[in-house]
C-alpha atoms as a PDB file:
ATOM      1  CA  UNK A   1      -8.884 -15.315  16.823  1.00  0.00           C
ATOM      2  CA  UNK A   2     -11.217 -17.173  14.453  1.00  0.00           C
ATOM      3  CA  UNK A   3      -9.843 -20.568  12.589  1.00  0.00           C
ATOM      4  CA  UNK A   4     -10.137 -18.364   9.279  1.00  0.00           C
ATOM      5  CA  UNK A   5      -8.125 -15.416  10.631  1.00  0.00           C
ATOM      6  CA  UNK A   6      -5.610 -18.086  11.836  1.00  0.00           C
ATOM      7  CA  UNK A   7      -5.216 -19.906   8.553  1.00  0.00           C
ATOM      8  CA  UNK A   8      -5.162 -16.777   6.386  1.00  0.00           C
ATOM      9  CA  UNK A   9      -1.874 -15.712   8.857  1.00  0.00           C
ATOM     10  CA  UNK A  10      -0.150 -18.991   8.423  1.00  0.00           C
ATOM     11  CA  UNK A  11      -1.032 -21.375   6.290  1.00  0.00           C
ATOM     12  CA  UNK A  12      -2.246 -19.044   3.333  1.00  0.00           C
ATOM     13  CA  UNK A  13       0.589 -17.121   3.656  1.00  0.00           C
ATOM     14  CA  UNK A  14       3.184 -19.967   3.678  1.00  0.00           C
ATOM     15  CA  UNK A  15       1.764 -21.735   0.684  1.00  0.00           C
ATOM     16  CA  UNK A  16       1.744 -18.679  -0.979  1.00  0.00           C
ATOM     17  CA  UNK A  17       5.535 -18.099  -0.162  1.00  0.00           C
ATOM     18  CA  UNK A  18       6.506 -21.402  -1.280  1.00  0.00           C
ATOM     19  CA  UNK A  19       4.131 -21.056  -4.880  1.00  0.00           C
ATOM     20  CA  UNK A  20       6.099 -17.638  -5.065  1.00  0.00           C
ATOM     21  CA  UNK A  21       9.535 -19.015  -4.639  1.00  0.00           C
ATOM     22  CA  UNK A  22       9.114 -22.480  -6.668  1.00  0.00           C
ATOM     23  CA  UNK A  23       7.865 -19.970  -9.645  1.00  0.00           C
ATOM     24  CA  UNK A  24      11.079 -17.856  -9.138  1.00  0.00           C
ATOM     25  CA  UNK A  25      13.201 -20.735  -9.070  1.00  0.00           C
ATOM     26  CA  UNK A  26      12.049 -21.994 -12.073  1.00  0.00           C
ATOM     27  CA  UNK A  27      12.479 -18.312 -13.797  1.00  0.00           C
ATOM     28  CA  UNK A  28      16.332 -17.942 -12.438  1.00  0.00           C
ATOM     29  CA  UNK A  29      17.080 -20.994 -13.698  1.00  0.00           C
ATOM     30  CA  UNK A  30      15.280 -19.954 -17.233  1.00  0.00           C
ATOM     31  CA  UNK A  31      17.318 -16.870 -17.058  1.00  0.00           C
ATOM     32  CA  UNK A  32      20.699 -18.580 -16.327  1.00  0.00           C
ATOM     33  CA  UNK A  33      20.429 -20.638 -19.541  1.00  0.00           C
ATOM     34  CA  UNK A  34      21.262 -17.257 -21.296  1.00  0.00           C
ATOM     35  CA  UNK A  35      24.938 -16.174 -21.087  1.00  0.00           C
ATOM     36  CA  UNK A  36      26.337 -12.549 -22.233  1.00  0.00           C
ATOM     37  CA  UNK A  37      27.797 -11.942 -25.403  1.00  0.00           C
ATOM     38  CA  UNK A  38      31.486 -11.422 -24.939  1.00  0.00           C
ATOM     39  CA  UNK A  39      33.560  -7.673 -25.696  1.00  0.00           C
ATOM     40  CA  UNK A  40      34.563  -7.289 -29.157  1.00  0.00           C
ATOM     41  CA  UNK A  41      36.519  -4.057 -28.398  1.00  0.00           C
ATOM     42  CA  UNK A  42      39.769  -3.182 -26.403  1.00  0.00           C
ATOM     43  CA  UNK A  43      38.942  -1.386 -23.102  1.00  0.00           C
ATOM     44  CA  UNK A  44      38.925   1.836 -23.091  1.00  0.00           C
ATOM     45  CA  UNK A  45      38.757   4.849 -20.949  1.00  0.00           C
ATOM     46  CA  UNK A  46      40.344   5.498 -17.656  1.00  0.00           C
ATOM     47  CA  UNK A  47      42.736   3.620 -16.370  1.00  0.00           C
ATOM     48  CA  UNK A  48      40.976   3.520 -12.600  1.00  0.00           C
ATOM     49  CA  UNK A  49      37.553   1.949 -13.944  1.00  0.00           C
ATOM     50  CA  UNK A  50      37.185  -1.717 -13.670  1.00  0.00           C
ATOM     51  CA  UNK A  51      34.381  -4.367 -14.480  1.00  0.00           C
ATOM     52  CA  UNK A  52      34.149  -4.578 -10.831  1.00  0.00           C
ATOM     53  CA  UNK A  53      34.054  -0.868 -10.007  1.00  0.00           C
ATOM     54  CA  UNK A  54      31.057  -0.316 -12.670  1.00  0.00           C
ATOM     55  CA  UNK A  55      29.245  -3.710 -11.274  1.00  0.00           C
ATOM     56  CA  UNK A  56      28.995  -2.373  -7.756  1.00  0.00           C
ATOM     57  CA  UNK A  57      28.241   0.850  -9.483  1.00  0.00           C
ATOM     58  CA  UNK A  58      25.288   0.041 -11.963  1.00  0.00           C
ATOM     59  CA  UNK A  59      23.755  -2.288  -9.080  1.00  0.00           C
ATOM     60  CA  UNK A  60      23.769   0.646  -6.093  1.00  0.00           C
ATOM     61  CA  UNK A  61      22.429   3.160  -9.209  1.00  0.00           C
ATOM     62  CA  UNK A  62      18.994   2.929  -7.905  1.00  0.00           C
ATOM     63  CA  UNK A  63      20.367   4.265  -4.870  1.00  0.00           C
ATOM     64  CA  UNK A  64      21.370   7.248  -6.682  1.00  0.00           C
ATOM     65  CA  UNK A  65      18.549   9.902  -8.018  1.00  0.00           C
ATOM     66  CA  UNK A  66      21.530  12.381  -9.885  1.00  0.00           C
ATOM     67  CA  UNK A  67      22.811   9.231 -11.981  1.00  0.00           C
ATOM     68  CA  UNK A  68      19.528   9.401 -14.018  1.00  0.00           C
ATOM     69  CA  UNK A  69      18.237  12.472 -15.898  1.00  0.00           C
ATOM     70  CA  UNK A  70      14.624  11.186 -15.248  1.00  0.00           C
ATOM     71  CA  UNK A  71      15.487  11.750 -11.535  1.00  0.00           C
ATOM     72  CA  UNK A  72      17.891  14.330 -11.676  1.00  0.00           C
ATOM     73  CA  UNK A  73      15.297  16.297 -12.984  1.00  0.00           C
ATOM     74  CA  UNK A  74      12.156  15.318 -11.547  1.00  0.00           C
ATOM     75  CA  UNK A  75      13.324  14.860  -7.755  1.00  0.00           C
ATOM     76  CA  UNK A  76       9.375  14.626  -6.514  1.00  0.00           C
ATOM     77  CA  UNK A  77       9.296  11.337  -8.870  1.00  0.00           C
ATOM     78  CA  UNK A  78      12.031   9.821  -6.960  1.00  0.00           C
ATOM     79  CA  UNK A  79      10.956  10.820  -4.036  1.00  0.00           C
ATOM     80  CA  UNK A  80       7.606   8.501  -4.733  1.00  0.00           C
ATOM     81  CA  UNK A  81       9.855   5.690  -5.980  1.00  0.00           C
ATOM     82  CA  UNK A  82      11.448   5.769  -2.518  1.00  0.00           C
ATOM     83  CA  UNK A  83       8.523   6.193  -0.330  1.00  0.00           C
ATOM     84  CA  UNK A  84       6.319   3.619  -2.502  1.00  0.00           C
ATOM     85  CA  UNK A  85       9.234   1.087  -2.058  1.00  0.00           C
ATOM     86  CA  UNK A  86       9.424   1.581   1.281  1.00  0.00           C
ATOM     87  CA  UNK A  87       5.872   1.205   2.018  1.00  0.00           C
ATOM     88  CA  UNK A  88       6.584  -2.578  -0.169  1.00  0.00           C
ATOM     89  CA  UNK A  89       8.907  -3.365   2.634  1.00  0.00           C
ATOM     90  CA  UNK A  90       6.523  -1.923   5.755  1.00  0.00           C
ATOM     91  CA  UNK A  91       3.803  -3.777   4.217  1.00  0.00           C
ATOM     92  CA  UNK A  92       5.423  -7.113   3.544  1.00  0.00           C
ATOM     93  CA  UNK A  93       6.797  -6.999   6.713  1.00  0.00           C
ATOM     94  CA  UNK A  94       4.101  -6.828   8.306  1.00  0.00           C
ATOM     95  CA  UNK A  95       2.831  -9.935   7.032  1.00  0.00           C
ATOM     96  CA  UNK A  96       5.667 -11.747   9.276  1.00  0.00           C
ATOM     97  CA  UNK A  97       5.229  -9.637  12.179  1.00  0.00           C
ATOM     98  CA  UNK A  98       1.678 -10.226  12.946  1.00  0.00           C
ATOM     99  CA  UNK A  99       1.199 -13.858  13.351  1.00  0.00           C
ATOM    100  CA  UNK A 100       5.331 -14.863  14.085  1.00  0.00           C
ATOM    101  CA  UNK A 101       5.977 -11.642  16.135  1.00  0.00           C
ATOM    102  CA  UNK A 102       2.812  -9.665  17.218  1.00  0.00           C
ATOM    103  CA  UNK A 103       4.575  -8.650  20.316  1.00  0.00           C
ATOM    104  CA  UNK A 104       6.880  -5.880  18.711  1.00  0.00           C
ATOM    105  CA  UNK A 105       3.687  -4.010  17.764  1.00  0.00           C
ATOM    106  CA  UNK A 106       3.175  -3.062  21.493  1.00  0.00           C
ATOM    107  CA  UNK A 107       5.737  -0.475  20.770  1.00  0.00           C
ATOM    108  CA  UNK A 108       3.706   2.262  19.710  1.00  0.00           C
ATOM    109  CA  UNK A 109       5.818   3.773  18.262  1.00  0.00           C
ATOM    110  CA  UNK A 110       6.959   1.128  15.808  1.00  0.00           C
ATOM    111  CA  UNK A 111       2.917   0.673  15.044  1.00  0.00           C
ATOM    112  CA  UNK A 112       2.959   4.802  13.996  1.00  0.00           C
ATOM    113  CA  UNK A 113       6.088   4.283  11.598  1.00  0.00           C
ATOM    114  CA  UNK A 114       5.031   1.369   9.810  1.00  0.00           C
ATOM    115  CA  UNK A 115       1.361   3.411   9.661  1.00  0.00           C
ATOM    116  CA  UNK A 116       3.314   6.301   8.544  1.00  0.00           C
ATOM    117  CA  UNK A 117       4.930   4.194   5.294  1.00  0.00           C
ATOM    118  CA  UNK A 118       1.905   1.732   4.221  1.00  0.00           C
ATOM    119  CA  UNK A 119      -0.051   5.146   3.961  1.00  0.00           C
ATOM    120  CA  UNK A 120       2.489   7.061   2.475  1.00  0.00           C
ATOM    121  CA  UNK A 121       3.077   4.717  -0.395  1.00  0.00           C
ATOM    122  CA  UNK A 122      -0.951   4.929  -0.336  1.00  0.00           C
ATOM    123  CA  UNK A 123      -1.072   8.501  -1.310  1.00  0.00           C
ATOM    124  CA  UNK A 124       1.837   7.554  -3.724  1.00  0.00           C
ATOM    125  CA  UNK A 125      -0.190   4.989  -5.440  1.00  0.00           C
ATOM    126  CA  UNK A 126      -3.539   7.371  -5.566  1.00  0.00           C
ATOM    127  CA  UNK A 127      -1.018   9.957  -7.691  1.00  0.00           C
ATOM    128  CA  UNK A 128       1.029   7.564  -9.979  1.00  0.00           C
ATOM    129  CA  UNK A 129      -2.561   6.115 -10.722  1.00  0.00           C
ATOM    130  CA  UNK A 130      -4.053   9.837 -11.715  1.00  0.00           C
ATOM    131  CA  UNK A 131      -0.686  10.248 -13.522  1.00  0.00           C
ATOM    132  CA  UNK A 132      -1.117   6.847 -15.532  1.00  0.00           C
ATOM    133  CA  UNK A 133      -4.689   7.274 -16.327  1.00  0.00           C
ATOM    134  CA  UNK A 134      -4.447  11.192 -17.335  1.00  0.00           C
ATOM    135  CA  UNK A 135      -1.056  11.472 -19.494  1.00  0.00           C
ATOM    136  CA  UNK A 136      -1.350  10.142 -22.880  1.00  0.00           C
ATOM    137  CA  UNK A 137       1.796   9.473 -22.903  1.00  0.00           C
ATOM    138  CA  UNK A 138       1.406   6.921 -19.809  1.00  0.00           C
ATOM    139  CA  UNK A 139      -1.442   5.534 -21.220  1.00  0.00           C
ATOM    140  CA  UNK A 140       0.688   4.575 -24.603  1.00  0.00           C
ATOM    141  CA  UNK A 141       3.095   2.546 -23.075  1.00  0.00           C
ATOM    142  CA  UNK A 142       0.565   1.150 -20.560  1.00  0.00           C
ATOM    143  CA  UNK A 143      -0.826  -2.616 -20.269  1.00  0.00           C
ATOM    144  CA  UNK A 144      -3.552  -3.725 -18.407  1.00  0.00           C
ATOM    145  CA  UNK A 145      -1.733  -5.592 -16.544  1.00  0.00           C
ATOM    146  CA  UNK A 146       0.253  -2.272 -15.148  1.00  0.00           C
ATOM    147  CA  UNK A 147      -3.466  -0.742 -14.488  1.00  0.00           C
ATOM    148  CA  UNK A 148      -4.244  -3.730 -12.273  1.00  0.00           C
ATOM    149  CA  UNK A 149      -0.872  -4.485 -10.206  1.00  0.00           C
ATOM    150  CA  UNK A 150      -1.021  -0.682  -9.655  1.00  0.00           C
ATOM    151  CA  UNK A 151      -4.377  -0.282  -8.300  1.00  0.00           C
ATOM    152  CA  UNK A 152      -3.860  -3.479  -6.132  1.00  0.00           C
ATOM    153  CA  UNK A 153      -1.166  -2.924  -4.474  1.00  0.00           C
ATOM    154  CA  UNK A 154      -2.466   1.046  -3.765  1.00  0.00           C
ATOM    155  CA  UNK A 155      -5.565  -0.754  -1.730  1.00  0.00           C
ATOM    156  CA  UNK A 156      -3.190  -3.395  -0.612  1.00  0.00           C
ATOM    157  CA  UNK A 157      -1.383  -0.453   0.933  1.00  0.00           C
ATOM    158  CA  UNK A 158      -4.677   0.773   2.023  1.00  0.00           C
ATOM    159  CA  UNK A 159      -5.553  -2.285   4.019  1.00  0.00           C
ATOM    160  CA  UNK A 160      -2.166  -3.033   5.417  1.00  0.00           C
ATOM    161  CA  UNK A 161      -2.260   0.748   6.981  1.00  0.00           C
ATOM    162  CA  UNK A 162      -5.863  -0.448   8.859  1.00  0.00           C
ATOM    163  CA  UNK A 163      -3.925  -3.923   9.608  1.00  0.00           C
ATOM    164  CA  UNK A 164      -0.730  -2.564  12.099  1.00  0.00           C
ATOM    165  CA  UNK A 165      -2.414  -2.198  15.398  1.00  0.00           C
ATOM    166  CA  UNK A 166      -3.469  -5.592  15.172  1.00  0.00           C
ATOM    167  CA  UNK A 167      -6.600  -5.007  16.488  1.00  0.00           C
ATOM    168  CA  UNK A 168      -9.652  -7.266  16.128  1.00  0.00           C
ATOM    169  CA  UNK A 169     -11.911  -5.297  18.556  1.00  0.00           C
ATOM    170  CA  UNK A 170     -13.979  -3.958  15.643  1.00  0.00           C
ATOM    171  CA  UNK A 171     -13.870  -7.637  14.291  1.00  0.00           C
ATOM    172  CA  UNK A 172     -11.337  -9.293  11.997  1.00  0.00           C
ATOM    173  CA  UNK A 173     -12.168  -8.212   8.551  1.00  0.00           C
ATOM    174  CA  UNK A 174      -9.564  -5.712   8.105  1.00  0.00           C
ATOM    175  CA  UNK A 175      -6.929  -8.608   8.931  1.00  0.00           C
ATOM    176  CA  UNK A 176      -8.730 -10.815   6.772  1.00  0.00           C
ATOM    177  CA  UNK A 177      -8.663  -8.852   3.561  1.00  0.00           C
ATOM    178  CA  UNK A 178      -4.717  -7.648   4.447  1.00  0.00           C
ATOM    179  CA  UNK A 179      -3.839 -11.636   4.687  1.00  0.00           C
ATOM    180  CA  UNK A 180      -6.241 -12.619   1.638  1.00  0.00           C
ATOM    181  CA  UNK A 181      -4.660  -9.810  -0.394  1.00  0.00           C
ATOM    182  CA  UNK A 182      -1.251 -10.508   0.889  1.00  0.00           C
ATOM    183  CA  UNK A 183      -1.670 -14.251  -0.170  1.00  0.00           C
ATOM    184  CA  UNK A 184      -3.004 -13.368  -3.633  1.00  0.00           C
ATOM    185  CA  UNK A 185      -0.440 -10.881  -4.317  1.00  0.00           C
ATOM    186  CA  UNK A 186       2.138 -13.258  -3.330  1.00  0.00           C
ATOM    187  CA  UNK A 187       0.828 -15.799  -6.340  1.00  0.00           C
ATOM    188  CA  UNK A 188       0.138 -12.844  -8.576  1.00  0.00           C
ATOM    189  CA  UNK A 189       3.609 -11.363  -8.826  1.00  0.00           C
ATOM    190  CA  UNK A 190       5.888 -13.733 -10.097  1.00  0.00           C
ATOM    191  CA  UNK A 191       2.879 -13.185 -13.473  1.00  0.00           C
ATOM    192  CA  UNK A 192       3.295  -9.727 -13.592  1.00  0.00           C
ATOM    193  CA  UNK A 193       5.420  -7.237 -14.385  1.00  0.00           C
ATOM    194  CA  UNK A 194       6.514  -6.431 -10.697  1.00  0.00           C
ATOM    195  CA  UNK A 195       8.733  -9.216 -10.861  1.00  0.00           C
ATOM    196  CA  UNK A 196      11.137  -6.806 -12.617  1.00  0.00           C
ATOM    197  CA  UNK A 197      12.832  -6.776  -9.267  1.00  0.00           C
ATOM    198  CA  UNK A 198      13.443 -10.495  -9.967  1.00  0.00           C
ATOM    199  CA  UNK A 199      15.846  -9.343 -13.188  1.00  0.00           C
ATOM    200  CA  UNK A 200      17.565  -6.110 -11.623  1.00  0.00           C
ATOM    201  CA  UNK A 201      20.492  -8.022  -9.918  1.00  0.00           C
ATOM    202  CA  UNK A 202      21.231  -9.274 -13.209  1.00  0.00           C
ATOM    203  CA  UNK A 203      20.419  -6.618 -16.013  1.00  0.00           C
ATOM    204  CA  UNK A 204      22.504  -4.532 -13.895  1.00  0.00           C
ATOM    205  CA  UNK A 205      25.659  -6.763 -13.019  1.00  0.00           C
ATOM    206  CA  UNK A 206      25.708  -7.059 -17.352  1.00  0.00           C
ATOM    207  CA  UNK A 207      25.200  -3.437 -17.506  1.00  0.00           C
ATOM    208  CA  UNK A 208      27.879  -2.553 -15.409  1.00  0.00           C
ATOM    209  CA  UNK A 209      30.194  -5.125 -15.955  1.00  0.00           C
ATOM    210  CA  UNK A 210      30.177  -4.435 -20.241  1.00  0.00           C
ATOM    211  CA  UNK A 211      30.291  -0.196 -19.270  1.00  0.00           C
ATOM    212  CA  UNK A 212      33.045  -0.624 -16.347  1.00  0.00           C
ATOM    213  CA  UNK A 213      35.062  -2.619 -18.989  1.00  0.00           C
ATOM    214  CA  UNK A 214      34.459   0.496 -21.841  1.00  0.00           C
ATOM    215  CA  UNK A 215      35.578   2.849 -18.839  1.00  0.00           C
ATOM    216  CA  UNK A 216      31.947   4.117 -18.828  1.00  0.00           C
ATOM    217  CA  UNK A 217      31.165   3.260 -15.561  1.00  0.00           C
ATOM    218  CA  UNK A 218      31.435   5.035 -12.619  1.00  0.00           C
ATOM    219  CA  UNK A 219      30.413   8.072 -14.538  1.00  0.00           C
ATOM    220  CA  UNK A 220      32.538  10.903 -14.285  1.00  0.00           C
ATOM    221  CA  UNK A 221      30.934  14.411 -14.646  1.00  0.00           C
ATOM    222  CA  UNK A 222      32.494  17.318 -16.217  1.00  0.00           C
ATOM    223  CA  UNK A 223      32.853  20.734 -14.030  1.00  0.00           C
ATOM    224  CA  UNK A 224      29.662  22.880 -14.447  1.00  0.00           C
ATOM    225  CA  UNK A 225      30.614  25.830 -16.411  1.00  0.00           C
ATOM    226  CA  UNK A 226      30.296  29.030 -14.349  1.00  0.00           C
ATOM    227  CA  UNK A 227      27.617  31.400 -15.551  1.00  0.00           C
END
């Protein structure tokens, strides 16, 4: 292993983290300085639904593709949702098991799964880019800054695919470019808008708490009428 290879595994990465996680810091506690407005009505609805039931609710509802009509309809765009998020994970996983914990990709197995996801979410990225680029309708609501974090993290995926065996028998540029794009997309995000993981835990736990106290939340759906 080359002194480059070594310091874009290590050092890059961990000054990256730490850039990454001062920045976040200094958003949450930005974010904390706001406080929710407080209920102005009596609660209503059923007796069984609770500020704590609709929390819990409204924070597992990305868990649950029938609770939005966006999903409930379109199942092959949650479906990509999943298996792009996944591929996040795989991917930025990766980036700790290579130079902290190479040995658990001797398991070949293990090697063919996280291949499986990083080039899954790939193919998922290739299609939500066509989609973006050829419905007007995407390209109306679309910055550029949703054009670039897009296409970057659809080669990131690309790269980190090439970068599971671990190999450097064909030389070390495949590892290079992974851990170079791994370290700028660590510094990037907390810029763009895929940091809108950062706010979920807390647009949700408002969400829920304000509809569990209207009885809104957990939704209760009506019997289907019988055709």
């Amino acid at each position: 292993m080359s002194d480059l290879l070594h310091f874009s595994e290590t050092t890059l990465q961990e000054v990256a983290l730490l850039i990454m996680a001062i920045v976040y810091i200094l958003r949450l506690r930005w974010l904390l300085k706001f406080k929710a407005g407080k209920e102005r009505q009596a609660p209503t609805g059923a007796a069984d639904t609770t500020r704590r039931r609709g929390i819990i609710y409204s924070w597992a509802n990305v868990a649950n593709p029938l609770a939005m009509e966006s999903t409930r309809t379109k199942p092959f765009l949650y479906a990509q949702f999943a298996v792009f998020h996944l591929g996040v994970i795989a991917a930025i996983g990766l980036s700790f098991v290579i130079p902290y914990a190479p040995g658990i990709l001797e398991n070949a197995t293990l090697v063919l799964i996280l291949q499986i996801c990083c080039g899954a979410a790939c193919a998922v990225g290739v299609i939500r880019m066509f989609r973006r680029f050829g419905s007007k309708h995407m390209r109306a609501i679309s910055s550029p800054d949703d054009y670039f974090s897009l296409m970057l993290m659809t080669v990131w995926f690309f790269f980190a695919t090439l970068a599971v065996p671990n190999s450097t028998a064909n030389g070390e540029g495949i590892l290079l470019t992974y851990f170079m794009m791994t370290a700028f997309f660590l510094l990037y995000v907390p810029f763009s808008k895929i940091s809108h993981y950062l706010y979920y835990p807390f647009t949700r736990y408002y969400l829920g708490k304000t509809m569990g106290y209207r009885g809104v939340y957990p939704l209760k759906r009506a019997p289907q009428p019988r055709g």
